[in-house]
N, C-alpha and C. Protein backbone atom coordinates (compact mmCIF):
# COMPACT_ATOMS: atom_id res chain seq x y z
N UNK A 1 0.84 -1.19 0.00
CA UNK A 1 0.00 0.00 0.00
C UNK A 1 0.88 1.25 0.00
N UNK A 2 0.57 2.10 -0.98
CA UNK A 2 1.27 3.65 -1.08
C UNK A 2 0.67 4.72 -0.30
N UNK A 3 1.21 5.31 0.96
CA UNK A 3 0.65 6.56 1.38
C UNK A 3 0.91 7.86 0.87
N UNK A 4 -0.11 8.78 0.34
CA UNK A 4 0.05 9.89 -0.07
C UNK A 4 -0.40 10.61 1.09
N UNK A 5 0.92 11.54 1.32
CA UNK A 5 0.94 12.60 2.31
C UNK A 5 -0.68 13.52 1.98
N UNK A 6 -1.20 13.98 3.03
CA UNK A 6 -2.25 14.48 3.04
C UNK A 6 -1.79 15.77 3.99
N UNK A 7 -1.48 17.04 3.54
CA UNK A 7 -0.99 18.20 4.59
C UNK A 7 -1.82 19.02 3.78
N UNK A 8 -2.83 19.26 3.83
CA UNK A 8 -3.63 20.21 2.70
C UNK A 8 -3.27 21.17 2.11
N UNK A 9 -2.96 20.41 1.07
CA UNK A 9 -2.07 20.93 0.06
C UNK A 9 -2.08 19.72 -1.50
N UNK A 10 -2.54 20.87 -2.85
CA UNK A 10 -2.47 19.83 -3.99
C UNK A 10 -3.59 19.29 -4.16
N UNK A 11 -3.61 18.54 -5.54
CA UNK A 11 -4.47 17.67 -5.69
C UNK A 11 -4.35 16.10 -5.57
N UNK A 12 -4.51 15.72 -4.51
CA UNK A 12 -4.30 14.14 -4.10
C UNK A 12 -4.76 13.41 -5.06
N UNK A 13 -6.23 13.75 -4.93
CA UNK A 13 -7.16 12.20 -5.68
C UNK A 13 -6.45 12.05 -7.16
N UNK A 14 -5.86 12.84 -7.79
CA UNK A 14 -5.78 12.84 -9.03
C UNK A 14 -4.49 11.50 -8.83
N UNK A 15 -3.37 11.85 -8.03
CA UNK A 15 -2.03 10.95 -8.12
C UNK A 15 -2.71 9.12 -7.60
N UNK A 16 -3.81 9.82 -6.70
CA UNK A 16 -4.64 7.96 -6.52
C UNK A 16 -5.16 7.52 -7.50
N UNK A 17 -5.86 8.61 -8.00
CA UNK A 17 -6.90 7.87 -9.56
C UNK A 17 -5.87 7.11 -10.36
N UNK A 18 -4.81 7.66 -10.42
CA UNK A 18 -3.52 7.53 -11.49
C UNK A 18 -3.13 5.74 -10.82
N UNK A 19 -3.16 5.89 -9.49
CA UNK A 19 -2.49 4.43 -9.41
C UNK A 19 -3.43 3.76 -9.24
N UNK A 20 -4.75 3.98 -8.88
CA UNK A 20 -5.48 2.76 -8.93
C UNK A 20 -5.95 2.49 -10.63
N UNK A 21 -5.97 3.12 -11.27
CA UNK A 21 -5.62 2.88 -12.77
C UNK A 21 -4.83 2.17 -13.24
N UNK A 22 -3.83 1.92 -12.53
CA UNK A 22 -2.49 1.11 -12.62
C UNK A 22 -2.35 -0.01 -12.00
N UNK A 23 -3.66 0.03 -10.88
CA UNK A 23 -3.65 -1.49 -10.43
C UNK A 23 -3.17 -1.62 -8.92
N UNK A 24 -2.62 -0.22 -8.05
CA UNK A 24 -2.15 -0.16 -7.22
C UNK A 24 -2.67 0.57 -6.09
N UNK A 25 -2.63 0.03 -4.95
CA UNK A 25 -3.78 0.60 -3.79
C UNK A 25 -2.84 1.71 -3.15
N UNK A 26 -4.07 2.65 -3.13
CA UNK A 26 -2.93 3.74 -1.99
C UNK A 26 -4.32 4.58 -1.10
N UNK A 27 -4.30 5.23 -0.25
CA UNK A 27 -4.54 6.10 0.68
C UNK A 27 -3.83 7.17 0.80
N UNK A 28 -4.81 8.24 0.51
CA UNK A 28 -4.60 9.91 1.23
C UNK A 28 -4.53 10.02 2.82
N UNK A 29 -3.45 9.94 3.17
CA UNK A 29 -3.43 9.85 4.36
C UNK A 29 -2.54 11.19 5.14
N UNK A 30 -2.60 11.60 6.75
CA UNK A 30 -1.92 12.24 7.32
C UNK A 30 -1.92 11.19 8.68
N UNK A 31 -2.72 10.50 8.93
CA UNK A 31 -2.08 9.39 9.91
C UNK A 31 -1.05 8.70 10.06
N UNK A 32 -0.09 8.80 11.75
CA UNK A 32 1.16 8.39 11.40
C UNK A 32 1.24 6.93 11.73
N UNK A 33 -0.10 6.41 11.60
CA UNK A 33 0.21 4.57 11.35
C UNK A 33 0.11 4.51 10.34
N UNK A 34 -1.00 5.05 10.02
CA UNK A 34 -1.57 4.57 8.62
C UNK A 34 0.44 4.77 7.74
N UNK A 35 0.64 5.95 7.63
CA UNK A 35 1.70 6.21 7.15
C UNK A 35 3.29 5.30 7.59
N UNK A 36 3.59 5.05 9.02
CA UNK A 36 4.02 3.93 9.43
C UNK A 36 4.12 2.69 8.59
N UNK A 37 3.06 2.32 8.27
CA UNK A 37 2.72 0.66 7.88
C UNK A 37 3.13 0.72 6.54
N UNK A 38 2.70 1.63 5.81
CA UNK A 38 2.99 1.89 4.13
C UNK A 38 4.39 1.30 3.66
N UNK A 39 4.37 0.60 3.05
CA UNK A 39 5.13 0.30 1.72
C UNK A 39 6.10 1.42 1.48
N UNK A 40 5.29 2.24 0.37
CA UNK A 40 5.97 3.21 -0.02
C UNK A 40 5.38 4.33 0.12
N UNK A 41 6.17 5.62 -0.23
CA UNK A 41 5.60 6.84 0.32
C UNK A 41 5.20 8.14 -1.02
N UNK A 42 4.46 8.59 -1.15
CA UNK A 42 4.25 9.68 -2.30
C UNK A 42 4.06 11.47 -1.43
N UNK A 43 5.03 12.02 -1.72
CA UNK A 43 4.58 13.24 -1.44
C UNK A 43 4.71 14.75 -2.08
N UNK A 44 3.28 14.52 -2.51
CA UNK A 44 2.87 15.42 -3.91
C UNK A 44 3.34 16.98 -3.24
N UNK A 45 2.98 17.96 -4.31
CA UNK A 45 2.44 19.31 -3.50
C UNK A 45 2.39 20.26 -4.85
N UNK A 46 1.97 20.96 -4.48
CA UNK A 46 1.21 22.41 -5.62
C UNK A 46 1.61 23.75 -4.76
N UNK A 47 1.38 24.80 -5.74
CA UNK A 47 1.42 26.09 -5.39
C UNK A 47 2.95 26.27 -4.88
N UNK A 48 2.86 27.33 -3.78
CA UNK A 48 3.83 28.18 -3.47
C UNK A 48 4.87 27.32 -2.52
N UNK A 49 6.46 27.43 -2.43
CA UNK A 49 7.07 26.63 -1.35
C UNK A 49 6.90 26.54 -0.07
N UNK A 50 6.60 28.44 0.25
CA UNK A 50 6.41 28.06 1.93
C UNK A 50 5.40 27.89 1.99
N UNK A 51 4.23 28.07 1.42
CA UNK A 51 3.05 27.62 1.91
C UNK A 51 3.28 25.79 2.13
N UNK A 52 3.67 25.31 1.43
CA UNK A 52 3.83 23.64 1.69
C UNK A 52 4.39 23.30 2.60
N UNK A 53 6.12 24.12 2.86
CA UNK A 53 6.91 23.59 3.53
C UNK A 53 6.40 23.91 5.00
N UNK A 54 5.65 25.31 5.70
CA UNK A 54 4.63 25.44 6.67
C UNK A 54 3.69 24.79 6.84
N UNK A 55 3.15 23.99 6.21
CA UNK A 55 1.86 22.86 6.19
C UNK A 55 2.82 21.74 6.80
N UNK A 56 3.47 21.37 5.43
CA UNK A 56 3.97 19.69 6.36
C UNK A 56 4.72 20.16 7.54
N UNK A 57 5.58 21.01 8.08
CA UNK A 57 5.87 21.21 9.43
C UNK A 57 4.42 21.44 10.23
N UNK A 58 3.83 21.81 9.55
CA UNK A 58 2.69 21.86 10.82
C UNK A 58 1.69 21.02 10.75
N UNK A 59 1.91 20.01 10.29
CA UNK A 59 0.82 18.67 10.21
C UNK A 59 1.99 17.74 11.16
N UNK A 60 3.07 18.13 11.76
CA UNK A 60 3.63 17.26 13.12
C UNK A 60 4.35 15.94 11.98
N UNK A 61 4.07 15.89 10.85
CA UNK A 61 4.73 14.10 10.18
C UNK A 61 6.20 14.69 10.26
N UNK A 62 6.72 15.75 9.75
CA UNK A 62 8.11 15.46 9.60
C UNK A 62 9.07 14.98 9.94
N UNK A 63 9.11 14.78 11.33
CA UNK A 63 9.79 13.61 11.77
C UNK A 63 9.63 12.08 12.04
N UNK A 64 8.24 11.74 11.68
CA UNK A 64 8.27 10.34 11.10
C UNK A 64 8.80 10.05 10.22
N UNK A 65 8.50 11.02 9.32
CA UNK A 65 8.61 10.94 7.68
C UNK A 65 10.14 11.29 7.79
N UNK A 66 10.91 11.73 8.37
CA UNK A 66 12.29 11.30 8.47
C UNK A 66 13.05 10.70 8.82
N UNK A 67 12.27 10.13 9.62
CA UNK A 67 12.70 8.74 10.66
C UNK A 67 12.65 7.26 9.40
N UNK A 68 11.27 7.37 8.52
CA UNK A 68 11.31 6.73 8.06
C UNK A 68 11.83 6.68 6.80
N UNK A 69 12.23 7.71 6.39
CA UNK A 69 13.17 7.65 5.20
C UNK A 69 14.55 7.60 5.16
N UNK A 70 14.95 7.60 6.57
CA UNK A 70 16.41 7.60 6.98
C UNK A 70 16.75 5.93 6.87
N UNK A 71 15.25 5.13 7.43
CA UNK A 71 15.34 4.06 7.72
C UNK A 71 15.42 3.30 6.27
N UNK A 72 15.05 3.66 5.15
CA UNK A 72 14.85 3.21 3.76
C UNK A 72 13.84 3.32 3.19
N UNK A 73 12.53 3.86 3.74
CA UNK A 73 11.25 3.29 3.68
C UNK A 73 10.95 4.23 2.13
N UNK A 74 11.05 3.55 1.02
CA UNK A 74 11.02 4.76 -0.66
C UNK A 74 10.12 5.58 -0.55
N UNK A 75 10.44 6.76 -1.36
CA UNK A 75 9.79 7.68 -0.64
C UNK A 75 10.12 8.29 -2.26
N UNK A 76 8.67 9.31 -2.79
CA UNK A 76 8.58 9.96 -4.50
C UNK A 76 7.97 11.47 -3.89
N UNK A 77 8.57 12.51 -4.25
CA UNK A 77 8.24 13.57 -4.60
C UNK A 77 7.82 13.99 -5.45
N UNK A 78 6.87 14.76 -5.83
CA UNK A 78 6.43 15.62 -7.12
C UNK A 78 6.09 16.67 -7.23
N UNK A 79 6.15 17.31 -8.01
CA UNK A 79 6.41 18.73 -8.56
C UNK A 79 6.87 19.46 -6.77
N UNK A 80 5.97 20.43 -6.04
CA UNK A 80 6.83 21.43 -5.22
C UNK A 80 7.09 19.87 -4.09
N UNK A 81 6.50 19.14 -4.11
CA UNK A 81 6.84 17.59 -3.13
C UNK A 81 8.30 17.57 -3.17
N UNK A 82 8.86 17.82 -4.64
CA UNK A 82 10.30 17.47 -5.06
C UNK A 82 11.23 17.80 -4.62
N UNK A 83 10.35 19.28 -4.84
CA UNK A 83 11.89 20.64 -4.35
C UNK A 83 11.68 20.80 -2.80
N UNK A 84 10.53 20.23 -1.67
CA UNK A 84 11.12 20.50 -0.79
C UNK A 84 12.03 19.29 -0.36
N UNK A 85 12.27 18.41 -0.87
CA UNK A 85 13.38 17.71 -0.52
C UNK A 85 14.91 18.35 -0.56
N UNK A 86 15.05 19.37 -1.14
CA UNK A 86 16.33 20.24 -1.24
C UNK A 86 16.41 21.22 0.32
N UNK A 87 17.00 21.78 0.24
CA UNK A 87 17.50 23.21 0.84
C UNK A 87 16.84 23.97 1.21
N UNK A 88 16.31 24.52 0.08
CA UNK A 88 15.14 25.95 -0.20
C UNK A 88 15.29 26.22 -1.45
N UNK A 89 14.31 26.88 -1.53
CA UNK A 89 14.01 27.52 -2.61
C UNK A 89 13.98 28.88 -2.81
N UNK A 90 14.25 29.66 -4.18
CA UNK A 90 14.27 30.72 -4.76
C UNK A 90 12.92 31.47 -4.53
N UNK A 91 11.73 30.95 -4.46
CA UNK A 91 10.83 31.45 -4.10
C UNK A 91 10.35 31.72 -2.87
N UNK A 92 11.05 31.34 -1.54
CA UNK A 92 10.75 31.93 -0.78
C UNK A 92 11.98 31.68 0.09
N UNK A 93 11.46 31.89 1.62
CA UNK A 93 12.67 32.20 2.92
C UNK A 93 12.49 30.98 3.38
N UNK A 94 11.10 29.46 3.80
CA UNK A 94 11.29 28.68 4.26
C UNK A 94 12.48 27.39 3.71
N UNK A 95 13.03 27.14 4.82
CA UNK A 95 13.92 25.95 4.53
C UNK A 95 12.99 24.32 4.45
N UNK A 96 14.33 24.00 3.24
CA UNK A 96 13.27 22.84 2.74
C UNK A 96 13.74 21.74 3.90
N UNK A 97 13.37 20.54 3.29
CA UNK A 97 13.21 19.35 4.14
C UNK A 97 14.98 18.41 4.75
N UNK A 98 15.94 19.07 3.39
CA UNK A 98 17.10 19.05 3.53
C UNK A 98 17.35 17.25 3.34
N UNK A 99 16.49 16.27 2.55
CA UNK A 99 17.13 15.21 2.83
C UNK A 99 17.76 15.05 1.20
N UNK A 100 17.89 15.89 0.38
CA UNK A 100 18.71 15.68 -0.39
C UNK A 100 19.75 17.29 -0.64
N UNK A 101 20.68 16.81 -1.21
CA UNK A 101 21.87 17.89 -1.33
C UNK A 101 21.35 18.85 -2.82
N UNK A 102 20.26 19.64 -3.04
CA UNK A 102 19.82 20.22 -3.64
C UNK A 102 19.21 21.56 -3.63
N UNK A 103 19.25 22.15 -4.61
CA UNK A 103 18.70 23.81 -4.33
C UNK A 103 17.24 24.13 -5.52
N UNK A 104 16.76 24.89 -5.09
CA UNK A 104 15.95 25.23 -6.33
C UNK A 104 15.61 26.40 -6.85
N UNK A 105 15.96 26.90 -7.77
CA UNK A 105 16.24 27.57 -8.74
C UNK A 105 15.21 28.35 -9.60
N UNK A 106 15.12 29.86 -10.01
CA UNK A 106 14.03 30.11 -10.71
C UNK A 106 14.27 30.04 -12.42
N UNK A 107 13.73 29.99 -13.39
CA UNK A 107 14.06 30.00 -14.49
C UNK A 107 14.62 31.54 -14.71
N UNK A 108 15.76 31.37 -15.49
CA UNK A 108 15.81 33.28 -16.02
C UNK A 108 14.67 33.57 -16.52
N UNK A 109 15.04 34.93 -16.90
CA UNK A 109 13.96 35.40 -18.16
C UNK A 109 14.75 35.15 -19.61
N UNK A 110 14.09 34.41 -20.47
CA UNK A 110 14.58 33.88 -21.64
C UNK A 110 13.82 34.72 -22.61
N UNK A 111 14.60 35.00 -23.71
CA UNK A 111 13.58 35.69 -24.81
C UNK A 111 12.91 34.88 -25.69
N UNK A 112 11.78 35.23 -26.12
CA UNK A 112 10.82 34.22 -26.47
C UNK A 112 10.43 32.87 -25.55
N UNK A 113 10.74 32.93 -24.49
CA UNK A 113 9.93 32.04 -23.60
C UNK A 113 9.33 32.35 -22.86
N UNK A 114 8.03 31.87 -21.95
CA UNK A 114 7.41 32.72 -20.98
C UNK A 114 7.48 31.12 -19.52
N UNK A 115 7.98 32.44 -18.81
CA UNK A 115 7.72 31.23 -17.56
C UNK A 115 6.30 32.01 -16.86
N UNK A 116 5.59 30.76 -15.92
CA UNK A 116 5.65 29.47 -15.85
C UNK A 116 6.50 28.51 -17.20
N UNK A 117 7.32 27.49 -17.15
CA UNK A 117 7.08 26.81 -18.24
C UNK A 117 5.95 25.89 -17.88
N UNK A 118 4.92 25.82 -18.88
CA UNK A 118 3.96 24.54 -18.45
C UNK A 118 3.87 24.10 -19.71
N UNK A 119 3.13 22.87 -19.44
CA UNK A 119 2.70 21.66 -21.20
C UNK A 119 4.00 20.73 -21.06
N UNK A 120 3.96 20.03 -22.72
CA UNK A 120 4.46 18.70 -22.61
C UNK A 120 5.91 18.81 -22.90
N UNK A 121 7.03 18.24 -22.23
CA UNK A 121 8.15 18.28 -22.72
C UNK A 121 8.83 17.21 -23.06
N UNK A 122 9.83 16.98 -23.41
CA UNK A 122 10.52 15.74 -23.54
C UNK A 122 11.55 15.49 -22.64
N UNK A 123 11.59 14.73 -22.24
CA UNK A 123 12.82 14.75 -21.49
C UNK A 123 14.03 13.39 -21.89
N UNK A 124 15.37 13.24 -21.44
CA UNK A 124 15.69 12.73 -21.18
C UNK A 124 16.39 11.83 -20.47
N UNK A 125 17.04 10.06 -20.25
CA UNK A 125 17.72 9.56 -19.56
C UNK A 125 18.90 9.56 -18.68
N UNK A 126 19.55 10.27 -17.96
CA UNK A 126 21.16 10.39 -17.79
C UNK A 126 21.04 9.17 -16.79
N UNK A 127 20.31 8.30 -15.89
CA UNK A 127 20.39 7.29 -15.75
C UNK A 127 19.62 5.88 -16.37
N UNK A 128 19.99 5.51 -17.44
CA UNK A 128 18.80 4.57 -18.06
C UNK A 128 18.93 3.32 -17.20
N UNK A 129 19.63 2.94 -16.42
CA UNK A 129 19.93 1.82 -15.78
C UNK A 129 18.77 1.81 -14.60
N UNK A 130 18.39 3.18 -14.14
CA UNK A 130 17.71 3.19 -12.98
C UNK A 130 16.46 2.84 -13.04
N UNK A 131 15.84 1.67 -11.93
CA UNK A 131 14.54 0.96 -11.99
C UNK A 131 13.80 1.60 -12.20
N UNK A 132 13.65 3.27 -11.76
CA UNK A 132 12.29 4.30 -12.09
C UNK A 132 12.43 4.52 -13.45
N UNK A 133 12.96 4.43 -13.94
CA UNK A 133 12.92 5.10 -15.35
C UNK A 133 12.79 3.48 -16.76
N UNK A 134 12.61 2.70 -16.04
CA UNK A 134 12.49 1.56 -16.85
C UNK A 134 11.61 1.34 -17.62
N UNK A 135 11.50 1.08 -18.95
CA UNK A 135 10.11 1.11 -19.80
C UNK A 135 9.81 2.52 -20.17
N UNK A 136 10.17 3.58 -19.98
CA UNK A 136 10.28 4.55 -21.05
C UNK A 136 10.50 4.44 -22.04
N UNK A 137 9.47 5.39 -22.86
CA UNK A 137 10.46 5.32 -24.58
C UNK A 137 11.38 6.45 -24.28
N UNK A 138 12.13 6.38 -25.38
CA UNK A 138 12.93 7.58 -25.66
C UNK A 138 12.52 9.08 -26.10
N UNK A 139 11.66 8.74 -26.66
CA UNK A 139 10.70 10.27 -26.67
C UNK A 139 9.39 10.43 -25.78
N UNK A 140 9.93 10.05 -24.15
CA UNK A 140 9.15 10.34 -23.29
C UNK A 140 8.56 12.00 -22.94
N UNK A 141 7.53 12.19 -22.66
CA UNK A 141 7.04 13.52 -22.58
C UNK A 141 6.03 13.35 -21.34
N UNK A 142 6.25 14.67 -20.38
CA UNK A 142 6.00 14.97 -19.32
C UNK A 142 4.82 15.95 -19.19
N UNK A 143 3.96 16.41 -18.03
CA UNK A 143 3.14 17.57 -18.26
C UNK A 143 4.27 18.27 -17.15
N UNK A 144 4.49 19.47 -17.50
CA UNK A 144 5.05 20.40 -16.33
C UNK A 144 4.20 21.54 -16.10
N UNK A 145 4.50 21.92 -14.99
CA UNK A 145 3.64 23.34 -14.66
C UNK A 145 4.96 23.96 -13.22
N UNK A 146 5.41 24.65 -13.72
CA UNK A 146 6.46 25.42 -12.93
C UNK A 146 7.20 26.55 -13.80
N UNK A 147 7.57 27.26 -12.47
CA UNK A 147 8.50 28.45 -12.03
C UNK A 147 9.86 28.07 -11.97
N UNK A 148 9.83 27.59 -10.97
CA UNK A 148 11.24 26.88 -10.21
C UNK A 148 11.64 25.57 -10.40
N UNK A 149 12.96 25.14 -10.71
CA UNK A 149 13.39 24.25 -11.10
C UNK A 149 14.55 23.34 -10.02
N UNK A 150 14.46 22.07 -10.33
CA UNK A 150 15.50 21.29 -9.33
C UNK A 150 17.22 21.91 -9.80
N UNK A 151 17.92 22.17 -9.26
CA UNK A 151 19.39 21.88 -9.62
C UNK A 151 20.19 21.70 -8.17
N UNK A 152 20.31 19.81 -8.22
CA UNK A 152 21.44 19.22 -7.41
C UNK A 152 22.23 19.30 -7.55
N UNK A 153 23.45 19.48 -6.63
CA UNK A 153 24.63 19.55 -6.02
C UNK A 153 25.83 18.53 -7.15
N UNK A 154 24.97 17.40 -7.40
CA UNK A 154 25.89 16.16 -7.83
C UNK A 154 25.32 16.36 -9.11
N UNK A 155 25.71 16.52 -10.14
CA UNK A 155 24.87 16.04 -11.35
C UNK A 155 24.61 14.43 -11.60
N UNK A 156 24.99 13.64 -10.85
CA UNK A 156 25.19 12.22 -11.39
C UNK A 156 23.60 11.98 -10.36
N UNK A 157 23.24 12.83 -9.67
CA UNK A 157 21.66 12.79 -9.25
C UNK A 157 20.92 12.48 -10.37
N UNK A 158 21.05 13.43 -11.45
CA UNK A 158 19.68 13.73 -12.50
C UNK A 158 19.28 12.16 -12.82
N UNK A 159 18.19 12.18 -12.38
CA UNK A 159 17.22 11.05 -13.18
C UNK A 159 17.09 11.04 -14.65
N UNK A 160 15.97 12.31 -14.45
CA UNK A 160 15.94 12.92 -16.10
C UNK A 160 16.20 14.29 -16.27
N UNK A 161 16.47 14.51 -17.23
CA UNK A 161 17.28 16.14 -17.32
C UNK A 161 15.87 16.63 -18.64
N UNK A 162 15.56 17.89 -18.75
CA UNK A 162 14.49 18.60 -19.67
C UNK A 162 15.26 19.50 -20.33
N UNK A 163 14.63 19.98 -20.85
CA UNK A 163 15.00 21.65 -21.79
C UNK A 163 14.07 22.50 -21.81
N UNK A 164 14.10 23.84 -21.08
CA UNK A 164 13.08 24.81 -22.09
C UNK A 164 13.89 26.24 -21.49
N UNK A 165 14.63 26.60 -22.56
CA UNK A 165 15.44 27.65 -22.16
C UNK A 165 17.23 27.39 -22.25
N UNK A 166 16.93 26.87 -21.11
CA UNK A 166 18.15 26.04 -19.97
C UNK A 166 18.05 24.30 -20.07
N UNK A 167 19.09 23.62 -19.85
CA UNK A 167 19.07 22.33 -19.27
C UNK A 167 18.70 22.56 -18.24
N UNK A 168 17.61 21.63 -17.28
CA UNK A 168 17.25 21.42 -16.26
C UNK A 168 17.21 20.14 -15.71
N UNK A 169 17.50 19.72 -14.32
CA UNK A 169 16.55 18.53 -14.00
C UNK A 169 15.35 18.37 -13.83
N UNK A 170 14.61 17.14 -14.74
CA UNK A 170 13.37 17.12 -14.42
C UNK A 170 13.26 15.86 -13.34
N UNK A 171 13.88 15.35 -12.82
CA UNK A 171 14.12 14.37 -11.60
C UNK A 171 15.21 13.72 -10.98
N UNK A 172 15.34 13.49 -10.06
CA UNK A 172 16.47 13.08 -9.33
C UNK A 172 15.85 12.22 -8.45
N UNK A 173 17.07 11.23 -8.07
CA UNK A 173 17.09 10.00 -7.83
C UNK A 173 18.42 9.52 -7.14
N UNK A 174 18.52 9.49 -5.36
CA UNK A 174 19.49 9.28 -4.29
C UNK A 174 18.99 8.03 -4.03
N UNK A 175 19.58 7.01 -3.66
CA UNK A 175 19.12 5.50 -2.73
C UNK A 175 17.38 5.62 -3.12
N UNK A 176 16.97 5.36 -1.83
CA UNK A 176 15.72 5.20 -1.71
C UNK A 176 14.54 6.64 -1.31
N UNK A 177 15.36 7.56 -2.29
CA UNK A 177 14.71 9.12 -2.21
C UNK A 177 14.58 9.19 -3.99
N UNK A 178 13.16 9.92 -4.46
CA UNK A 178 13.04 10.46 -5.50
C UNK A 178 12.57 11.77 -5.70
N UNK A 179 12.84 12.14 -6.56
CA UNK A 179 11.53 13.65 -6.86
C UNK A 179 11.52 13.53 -8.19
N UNK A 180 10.22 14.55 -8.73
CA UNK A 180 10.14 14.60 -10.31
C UNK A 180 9.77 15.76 -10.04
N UNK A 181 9.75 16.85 -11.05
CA UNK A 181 9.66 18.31 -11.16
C UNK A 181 8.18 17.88 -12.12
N UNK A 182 7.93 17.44 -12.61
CA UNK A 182 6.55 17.15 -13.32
C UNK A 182 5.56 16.60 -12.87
N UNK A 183 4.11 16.17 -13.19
CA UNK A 183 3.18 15.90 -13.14
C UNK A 183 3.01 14.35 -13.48
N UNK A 184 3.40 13.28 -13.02
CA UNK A 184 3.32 12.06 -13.42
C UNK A 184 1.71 11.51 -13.65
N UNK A 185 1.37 12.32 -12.78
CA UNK A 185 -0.35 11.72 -13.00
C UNK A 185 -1.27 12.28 -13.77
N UNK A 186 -0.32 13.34 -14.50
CA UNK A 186 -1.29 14.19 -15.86
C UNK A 186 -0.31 13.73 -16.87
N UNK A 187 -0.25 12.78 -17.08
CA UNK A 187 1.36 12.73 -18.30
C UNK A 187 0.88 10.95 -18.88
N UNK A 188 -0.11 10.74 -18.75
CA UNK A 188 -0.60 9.25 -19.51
C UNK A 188 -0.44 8.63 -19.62
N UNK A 189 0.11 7.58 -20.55
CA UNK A 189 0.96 6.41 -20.62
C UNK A 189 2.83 6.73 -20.22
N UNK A 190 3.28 7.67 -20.25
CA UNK A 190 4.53 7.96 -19.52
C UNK A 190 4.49 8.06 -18.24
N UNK A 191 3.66 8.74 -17.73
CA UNK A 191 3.26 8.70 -15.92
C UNK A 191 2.43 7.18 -15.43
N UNK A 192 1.65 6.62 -16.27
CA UNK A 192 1.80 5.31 -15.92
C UNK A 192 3.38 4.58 -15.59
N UNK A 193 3.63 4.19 -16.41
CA UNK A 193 5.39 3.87 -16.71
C UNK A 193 5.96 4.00 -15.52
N UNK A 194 6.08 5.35 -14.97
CA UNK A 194 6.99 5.65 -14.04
C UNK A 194 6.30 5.34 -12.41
N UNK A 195 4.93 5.89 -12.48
CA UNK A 195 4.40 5.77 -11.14
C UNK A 195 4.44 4.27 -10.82
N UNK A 196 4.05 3.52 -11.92
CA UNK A 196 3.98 2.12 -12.02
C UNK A 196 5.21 1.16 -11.94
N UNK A 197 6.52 1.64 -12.06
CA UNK A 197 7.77 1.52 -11.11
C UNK A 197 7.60 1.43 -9.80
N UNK A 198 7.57 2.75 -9.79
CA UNK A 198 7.62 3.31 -8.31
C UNK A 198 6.57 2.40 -7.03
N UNK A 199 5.67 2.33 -7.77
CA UNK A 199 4.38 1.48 -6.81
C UNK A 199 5.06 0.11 -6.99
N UNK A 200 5.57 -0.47 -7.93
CA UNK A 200 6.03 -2.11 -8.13
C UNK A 200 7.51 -2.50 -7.65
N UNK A 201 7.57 -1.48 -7.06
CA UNK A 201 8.81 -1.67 -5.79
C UNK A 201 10.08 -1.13 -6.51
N UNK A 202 10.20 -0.38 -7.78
CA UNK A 202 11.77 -0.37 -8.36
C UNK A 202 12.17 1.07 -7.73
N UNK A 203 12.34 1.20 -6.19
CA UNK A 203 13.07 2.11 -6.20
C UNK A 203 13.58 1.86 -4.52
């Protein structure tokens, strides 16, 4: 069973619809058994950084949820889910969750581009070996909707790396820690693919 963090914040049901589509049971949860007992862990988020990173500190999990990710227990970020696994962020003063060696970054201003970047991109492999990324095609395409972007410390992090402007990471991938800067559960048969990893134990 997959627990999705529940700190009100985001659209949950959408990342459940996505896996029970896929065949895989999960719960919206903020209970710290319910969350305890779980398998694996999903923790989405939307909108602004500190508004999130003030929610999950103040929904009391963070130190389960570090206890248990210290312990191994896999654990997927998505979109602002991702970046608070870094440092902080460019968009605001709260400090992130700090369990990966990462910062996050705003896009410049590019000519002829408009940030947000949002819609479909392509991305690609810099680890093809890695169990999350298995069963991709090569002209995998993502939904994004962001401002701010991942850039880790290590480049040998990047899961998948994007383009729009700049090279970016569009995910990273430590032991038994992930994030994706995209929308896996608006992204179709590619966000199948990957969530459907992730739920079938490859990480």
């Amino acid at each position: 069973m997959i627990a999705i963090i529940d700190y009100d914040i985001g659209n949950l049901g959408a990342v459940a619809n996505m896996l029970r589509r896929i065949g895989h049971a999960s719960t919206i949860t903020a209970d710290p058994e319910t969350i305890s007992k779980a398998d694996r862990i999903i923790l989405p988020g939307n909108g602004h950084f500190d508004t999130c990173m003030r929610n999950i500190r103040a929904s009391g999990l963070v130190p389960l949820l570090e206890d248990l990710v210290k312990a191994g227990k896999p654990l997927l970020g998505i979109c602002v889910g991702a970046q608070m696994l870094g440092s902080g962020s460019e968009e605001g003063i709260e400090p992130g969750l700090g369990w990966l060696d990462l910062k996050v970054k705003r896009f410049p201003e590019m000519e002829g581009l408009r940030v947000p970047h949002m819609g479909w991109t392509e991305v690609s492999r810099p680890q093809p070996e890695n169990l999350l990324v298995q069963g991709l095609e090569d002209d995998a395409r993502f939904y994004f909707v962001h401002s701010y972007y991942l850039a880790p410390a290590d480049k040998s992090t990047i899961l998948l790396s994007a383009h729009y402007g700049i090279d970016f990471a569009a995910g990273v991938s430590v032991g038994n820690i992930a994030g994706v800067q995209f929308h896996p559960e608006k992204s179709h048969r590619f966000g199948k693919v990957l969530l459907g990893n992730f739920a079938g134990g490859k990480l």
